[in-house]
N, C-alpha and C. Protein backbone atom coordinates (compact mmCIF):
# COMPACT_ATOMS: atom_id res chain seq x y z
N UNK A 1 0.85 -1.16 0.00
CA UNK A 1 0.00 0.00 0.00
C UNK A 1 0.90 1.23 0.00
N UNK A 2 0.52 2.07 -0.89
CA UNK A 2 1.36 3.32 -0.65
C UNK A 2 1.20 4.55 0.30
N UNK A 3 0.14 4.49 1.46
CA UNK A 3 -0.48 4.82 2.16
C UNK A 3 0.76 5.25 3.10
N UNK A 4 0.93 6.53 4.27
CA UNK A 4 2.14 6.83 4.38
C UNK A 4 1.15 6.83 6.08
N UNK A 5 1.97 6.24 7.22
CA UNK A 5 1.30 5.95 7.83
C UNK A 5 2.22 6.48 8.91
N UNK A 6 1.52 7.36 9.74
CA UNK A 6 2.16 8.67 10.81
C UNK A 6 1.99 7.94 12.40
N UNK A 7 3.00 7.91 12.63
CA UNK A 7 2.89 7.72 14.60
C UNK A 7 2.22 8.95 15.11
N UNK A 8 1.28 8.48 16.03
CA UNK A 8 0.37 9.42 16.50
C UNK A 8 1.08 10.31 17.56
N UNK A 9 2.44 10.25 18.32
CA UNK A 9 2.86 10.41 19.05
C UNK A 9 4.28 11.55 18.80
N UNK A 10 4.30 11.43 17.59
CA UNK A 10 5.77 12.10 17.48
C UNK A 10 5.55 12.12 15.47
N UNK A 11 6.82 12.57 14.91
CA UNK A 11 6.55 12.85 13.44
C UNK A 11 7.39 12.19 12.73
N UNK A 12 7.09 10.43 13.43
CA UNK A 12 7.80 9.60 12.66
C UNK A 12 6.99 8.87 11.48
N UNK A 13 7.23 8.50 10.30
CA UNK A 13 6.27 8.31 9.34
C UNK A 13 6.79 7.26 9.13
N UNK A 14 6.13 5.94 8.10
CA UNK A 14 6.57 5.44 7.54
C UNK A 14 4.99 4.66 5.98
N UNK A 15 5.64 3.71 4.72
CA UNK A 15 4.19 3.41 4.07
C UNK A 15 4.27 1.98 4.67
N UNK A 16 4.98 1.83 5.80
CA UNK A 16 4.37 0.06 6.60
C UNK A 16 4.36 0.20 7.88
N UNK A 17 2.97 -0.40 7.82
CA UNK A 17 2.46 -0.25 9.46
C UNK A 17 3.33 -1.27 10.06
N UNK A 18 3.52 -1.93 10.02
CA UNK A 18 4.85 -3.31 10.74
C UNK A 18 6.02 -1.96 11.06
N UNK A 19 6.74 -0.64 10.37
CA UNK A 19 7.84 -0.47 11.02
C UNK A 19 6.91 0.51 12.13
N UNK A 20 5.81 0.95 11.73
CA UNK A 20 5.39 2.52 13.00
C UNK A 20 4.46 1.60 14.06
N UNK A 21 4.31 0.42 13.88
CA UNK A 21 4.39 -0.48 15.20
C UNK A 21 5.72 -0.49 16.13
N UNK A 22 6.59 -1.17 15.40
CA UNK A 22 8.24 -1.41 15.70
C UNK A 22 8.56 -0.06 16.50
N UNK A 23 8.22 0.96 15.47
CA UNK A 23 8.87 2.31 16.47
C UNK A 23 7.78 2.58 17.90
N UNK A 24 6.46 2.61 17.76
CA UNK A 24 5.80 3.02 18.92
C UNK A 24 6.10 1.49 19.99
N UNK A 25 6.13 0.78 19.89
CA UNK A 25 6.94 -0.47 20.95
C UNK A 25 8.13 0.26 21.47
N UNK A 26 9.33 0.64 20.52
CA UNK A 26 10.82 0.79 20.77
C UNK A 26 11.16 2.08 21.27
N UNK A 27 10.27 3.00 20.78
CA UNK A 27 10.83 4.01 20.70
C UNK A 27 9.67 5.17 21.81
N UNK A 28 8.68 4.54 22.10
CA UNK A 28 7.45 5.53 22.99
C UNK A 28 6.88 4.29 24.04
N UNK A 29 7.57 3.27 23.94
CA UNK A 29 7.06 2.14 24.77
C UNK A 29 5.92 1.72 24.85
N UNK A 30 5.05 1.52 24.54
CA UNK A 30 3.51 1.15 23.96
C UNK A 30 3.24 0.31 24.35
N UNK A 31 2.07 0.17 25.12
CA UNK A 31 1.43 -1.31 25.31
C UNK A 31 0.49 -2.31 24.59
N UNK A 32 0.44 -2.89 24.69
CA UNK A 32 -0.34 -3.67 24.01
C UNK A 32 -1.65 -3.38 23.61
N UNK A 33 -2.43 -2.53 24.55
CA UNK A 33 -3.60 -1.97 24.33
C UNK A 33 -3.53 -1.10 23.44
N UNK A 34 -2.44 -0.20 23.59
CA UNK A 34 -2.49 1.28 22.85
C UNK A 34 -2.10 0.61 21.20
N UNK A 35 -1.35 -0.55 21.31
CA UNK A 35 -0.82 -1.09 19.92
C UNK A 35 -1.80 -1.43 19.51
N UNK A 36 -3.08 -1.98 20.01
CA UNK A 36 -4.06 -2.31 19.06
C UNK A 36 -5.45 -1.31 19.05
N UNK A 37 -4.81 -1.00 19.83
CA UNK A 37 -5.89 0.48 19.28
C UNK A 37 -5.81 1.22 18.24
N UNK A 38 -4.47 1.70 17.96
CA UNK A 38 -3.19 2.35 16.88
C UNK A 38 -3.85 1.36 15.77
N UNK A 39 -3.82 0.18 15.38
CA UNK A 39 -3.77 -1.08 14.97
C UNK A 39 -5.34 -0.73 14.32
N UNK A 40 -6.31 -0.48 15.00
CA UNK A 40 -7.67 -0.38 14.61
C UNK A 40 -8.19 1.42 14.49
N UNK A 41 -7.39 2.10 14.15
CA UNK A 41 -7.23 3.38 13.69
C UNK A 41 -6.86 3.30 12.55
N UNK A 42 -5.53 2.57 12.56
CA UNK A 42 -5.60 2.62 11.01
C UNK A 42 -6.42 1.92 9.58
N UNK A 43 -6.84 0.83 10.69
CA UNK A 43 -7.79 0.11 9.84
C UNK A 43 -9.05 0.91 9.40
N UNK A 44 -9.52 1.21 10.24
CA UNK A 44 -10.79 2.01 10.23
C UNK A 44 -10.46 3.80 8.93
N UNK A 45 -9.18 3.89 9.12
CA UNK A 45 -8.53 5.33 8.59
C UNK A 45 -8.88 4.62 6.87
N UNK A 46 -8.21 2.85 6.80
CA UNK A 46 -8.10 2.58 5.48
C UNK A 46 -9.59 2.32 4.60
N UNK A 47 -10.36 1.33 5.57
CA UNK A 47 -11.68 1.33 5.36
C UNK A 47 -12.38 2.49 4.65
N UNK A 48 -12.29 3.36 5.45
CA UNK A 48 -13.06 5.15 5.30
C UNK A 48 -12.16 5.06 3.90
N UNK A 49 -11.33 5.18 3.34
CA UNK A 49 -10.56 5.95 2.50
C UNK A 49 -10.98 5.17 0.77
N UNK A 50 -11.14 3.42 1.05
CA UNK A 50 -10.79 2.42 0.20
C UNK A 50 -12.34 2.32 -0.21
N UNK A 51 -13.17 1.81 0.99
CA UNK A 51 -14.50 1.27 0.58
C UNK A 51 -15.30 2.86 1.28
N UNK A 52 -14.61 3.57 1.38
CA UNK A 52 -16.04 4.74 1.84
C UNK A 52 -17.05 4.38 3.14
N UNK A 53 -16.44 3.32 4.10
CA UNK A 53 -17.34 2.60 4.95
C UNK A 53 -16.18 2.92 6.04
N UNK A 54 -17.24 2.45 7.46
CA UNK A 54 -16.23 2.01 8.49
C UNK A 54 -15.64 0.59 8.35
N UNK A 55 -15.14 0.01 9.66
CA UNK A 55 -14.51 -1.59 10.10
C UNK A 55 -15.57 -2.35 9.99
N UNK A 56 -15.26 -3.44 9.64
CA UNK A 56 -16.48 -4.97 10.00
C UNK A 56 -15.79 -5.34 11.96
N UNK A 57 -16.44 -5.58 12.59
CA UNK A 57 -15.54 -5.85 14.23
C UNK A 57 -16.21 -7.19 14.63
N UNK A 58 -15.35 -8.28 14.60
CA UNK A 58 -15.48 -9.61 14.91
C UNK A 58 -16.27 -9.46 16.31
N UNK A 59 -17.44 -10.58 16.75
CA UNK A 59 -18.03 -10.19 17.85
C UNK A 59 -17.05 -11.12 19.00
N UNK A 60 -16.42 -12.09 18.71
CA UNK A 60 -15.57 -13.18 19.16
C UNK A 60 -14.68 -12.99 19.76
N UNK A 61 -13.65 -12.13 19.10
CA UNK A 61 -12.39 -11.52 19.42
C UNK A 61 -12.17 -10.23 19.34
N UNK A 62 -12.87 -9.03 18.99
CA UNK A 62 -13.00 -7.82 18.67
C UNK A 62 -11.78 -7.19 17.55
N UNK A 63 -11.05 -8.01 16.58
CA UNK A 63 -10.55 -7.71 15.68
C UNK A 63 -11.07 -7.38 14.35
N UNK A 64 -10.58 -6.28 13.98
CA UNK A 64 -11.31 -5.25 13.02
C UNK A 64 -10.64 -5.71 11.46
N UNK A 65 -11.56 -5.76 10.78
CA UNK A 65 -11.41 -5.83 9.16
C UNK A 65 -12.06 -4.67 8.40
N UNK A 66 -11.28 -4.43 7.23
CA UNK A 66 -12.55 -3.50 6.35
C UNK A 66 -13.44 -4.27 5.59
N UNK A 67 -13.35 -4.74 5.49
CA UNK A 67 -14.50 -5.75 4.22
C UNK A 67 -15.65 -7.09 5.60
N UNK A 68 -16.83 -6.72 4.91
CA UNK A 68 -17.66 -7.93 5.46
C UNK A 68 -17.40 -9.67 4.94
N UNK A 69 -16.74 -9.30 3.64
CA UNK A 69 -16.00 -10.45 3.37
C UNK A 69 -14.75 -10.95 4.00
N UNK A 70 -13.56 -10.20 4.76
CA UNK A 70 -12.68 -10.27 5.28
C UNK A 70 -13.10 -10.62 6.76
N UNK A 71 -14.09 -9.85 7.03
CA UNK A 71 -14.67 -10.73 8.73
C UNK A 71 -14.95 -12.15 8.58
N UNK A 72 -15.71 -12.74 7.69
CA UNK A 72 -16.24 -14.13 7.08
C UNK A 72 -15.51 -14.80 6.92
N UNK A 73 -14.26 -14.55 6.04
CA UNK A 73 -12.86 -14.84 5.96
C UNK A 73 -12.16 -15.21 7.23
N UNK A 74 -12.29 -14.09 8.05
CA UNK A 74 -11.46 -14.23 9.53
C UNK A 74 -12.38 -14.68 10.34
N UNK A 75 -13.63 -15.55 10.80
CA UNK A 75 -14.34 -16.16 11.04
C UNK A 75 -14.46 -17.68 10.48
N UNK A 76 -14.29 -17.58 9.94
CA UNK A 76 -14.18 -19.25 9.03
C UNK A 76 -12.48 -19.96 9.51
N UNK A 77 -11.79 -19.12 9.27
CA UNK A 77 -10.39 -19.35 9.31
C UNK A 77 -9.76 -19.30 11.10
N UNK A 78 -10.10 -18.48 11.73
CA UNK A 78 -10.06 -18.20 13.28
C UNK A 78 -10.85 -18.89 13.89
N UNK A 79 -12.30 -19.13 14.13
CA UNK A 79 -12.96 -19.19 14.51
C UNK A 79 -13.95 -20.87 14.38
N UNK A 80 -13.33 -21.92 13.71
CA UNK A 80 -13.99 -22.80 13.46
C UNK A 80 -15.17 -23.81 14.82
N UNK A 81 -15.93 -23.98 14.24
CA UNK A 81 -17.24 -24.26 14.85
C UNK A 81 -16.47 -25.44 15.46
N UNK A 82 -16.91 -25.51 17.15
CA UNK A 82 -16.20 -26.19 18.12
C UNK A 82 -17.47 -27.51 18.51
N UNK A 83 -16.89 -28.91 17.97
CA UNK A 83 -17.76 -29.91 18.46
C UNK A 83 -17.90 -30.64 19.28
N UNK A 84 -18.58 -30.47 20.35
CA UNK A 84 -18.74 -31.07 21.93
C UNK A 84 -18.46 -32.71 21.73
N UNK A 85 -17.63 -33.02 21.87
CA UNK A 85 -17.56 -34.72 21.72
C UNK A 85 -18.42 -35.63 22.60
N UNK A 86 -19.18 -35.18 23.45
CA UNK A 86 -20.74 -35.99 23.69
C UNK A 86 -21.79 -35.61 22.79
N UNK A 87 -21.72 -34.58 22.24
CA UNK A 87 -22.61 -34.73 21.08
C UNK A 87 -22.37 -35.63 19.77
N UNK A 88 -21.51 -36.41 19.94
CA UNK A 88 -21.09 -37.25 18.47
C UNK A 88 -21.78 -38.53 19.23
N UNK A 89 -22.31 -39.36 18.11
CA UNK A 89 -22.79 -40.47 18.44
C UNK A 89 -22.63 -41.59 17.31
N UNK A 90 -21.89 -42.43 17.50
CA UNK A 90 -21.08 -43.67 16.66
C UNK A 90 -22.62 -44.29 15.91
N UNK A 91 -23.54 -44.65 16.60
CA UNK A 91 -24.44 -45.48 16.32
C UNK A 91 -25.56 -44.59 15.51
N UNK A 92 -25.78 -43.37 15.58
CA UNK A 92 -26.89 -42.82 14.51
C UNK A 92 -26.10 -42.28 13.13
N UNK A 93 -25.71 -43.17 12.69
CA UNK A 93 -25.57 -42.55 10.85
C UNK A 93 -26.44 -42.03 10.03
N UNK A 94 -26.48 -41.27 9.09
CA UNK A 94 -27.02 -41.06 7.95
C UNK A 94 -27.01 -42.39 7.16
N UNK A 95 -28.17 -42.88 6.54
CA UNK A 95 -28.51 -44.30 5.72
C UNK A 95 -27.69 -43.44 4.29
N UNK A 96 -26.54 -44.52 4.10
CA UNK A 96 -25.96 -44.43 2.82
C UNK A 96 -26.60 -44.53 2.14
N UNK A 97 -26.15 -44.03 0.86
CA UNK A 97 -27.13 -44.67 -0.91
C UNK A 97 -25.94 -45.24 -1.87
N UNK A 98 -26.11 -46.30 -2.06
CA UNK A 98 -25.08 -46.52 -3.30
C UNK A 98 -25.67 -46.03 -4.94
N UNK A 99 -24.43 -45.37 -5.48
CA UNK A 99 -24.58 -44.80 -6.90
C UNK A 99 -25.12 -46.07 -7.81
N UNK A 100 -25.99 -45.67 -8.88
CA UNK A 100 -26.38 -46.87 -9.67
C UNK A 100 -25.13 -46.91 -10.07
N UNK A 101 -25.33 -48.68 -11.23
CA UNK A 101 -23.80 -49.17 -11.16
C UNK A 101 -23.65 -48.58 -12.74
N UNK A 102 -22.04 -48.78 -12.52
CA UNK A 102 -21.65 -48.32 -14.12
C UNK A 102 -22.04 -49.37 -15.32
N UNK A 103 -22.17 -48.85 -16.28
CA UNK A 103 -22.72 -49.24 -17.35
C UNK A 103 -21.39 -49.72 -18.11
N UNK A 104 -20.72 -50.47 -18.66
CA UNK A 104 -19.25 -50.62 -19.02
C UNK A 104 -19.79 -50.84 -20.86
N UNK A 105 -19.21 -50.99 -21.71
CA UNK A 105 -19.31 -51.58 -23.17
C UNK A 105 -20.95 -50.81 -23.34
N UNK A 106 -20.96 -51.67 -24.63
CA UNK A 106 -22.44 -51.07 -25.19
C UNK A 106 -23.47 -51.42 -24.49
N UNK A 107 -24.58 -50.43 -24.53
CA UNK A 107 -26.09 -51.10 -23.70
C UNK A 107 -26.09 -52.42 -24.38
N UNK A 108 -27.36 -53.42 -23.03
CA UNK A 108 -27.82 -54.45 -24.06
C UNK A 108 -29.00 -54.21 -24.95
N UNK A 109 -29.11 -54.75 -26.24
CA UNK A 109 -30.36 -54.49 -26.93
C UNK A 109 -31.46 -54.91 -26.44
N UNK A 110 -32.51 -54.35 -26.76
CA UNK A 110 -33.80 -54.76 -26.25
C UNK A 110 -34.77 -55.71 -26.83
C-alpha cells in the first residue's frame, strides 16, 4: 500500500504499518492496548478511504477488518465451529445410498 502511515505520538512516518508499530513499541514504549488500538485506527482510517465505509468488528475476538467479506474470511479461518464430543454419536448414521452401477461396453439391446 502506498499509504504513508504517521505515529500518533511524534513525526515519525513510515508506508508500513509493521515499522510505526516497531517504532511506537521501541521508541514511545507502547502497550499492548495502545498497539491495538493504533492497529484499529488505522484500519478504520483505510476502510473510510478504500470502501467509503467504516470496520467490520469480529463479535468473538473484537478484531477489526474492512470488508464484510474479510470478517467471514477471519471467522471461518479463526474461529472454526467447536464440536462437543458428547454430542457425536457412533451409532446414529445417515442411511448411505449406493450410486447406480456403471454401465461398461455397449447397452444391451432390447
Amino acid at each position: 500500500m502506498s499509504d504513508v502511515i504517521c505515529c500518533n505520538l511524534c513525526s515519525y512516518t513510515s508506508d508500513k504499518i509493521y515499522n510505526v508499530l516497531r517504532h511506537l513499541k521501541g521508541r514511545h514504549k507502547a502497550t499492548n492496548d495502545s498497539i491495538e488500538q493504533f492497529k484499529e485506527q488505522v484500519s478504520s482510517s483505510r476502510a473510510m478511504e478504500k470502501y467509503d465505509a467504516g470496520v467490520w468488528k469480529c463479535d468473538r475476538c473484537g478484531r477489526t477488518v474492512p470488508t464484510k467479506h474479510g470478517l467471514e474470511t477471519h471467522i471461518a479461518t479463526k474461529h472454526k465451529k467447536i464440536v462437543d464430543p458428547a454430542a457425536i454419536s457412533l451409532l446414529e448414521s445417515p442411511t448411505l445410498v449406493s450410486p447406480p452401477p456403471k454401465v461398461c461396453g455397449r447397452p444391451p439391446l432390447i
